[in-house]
Structures are given as C-alpha cells and as structure tokens.
C-alpha atoms as a PDB file:
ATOM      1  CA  UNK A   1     133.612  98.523  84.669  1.00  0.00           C
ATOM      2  CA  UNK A   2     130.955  97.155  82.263  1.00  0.00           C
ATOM      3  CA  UNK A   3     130.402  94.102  84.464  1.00  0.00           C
ATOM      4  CA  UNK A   4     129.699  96.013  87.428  1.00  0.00           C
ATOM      5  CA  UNK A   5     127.048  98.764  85.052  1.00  0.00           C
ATOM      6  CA  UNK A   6     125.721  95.917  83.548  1.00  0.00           C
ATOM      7  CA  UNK A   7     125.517  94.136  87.216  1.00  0.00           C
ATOM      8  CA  UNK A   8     123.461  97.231  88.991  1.00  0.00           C
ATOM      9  CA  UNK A   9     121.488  97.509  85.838  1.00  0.00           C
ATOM     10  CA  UNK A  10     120.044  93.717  85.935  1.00  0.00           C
ATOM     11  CA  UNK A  11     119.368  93.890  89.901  1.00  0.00           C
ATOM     12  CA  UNK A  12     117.353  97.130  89.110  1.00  0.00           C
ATOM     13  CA  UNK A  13     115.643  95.649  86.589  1.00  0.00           C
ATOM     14  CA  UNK A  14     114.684  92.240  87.821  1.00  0.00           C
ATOM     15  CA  UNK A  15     113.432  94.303  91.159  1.00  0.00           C
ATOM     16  CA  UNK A  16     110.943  96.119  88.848  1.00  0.00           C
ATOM     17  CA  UNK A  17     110.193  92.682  87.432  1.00  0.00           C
ATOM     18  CA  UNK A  18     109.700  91.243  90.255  1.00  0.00           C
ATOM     19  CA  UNK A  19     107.343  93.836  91.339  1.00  0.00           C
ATOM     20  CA  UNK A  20     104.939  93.625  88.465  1.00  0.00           C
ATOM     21  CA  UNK A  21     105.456  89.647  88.952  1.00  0.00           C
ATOM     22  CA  UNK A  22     104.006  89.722  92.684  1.00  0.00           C
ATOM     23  CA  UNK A  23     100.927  92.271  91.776  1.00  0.00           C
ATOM     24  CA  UNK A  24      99.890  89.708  88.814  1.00  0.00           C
ATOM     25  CA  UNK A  25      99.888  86.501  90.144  1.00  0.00           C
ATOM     26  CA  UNK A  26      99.261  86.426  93.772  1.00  0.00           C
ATOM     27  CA  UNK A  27     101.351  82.908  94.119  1.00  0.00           C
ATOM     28  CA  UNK A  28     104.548  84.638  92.744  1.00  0.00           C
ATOM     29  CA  UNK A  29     105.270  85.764  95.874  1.00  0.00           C
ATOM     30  CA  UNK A  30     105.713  81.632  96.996  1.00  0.00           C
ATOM     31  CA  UNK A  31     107.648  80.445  94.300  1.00  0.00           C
ATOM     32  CA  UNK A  32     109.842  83.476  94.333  1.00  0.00           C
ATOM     33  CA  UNK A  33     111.378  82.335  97.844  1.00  0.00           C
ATOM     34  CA  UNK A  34     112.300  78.971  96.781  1.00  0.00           C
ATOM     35  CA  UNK A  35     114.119  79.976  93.667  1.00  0.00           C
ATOM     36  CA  UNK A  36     117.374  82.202  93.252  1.00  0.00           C
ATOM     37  CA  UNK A  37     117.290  85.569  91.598  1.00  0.00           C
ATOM     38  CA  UNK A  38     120.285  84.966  88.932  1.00  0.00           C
ATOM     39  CA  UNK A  39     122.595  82.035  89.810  1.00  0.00           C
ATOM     40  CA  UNK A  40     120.531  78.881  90.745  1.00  0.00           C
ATOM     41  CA  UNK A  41     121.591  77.876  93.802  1.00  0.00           C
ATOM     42  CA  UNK A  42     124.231  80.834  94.352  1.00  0.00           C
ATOM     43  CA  UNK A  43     122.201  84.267  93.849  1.00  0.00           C
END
C-alpha cells in the first residue's frame, strides 16, 4: 500500500515540478521530451 501512496504522491509532485520547470526556462519544454520522467529509458 505504501508503494502505491508513495507512487501517486511522486507523479503529483514531479507534475507540479515540471510545471514550474517549463514557466522558468523556456527550453525545458525540449529536453523534457527526450528524457524519461522516473526510470531512464522505462518511465
């Protein structure tokens, strides 16, 4: 059960990261698409 909390908790959070990410440096946007979120290469 902790897995999956802690799971749903990260993808929130990395959204909201993500967000501030693409409003501060315009070229974030770019790299973001050729990188994984979590897992390189898997997620």
């Amino acid at each position: 059960v902790l897995t999956g909390v802690l799971g749903v908790w990260f993808e929130f959070k990395s959204r909201r990261e993500e967000r501030f990410l693409r409003e501060r440096f315009p070229t974030y946007a770019a790299y973001a698409q050729t990188v994984k979120k979590f897992l390189p290469g898997i997620y």
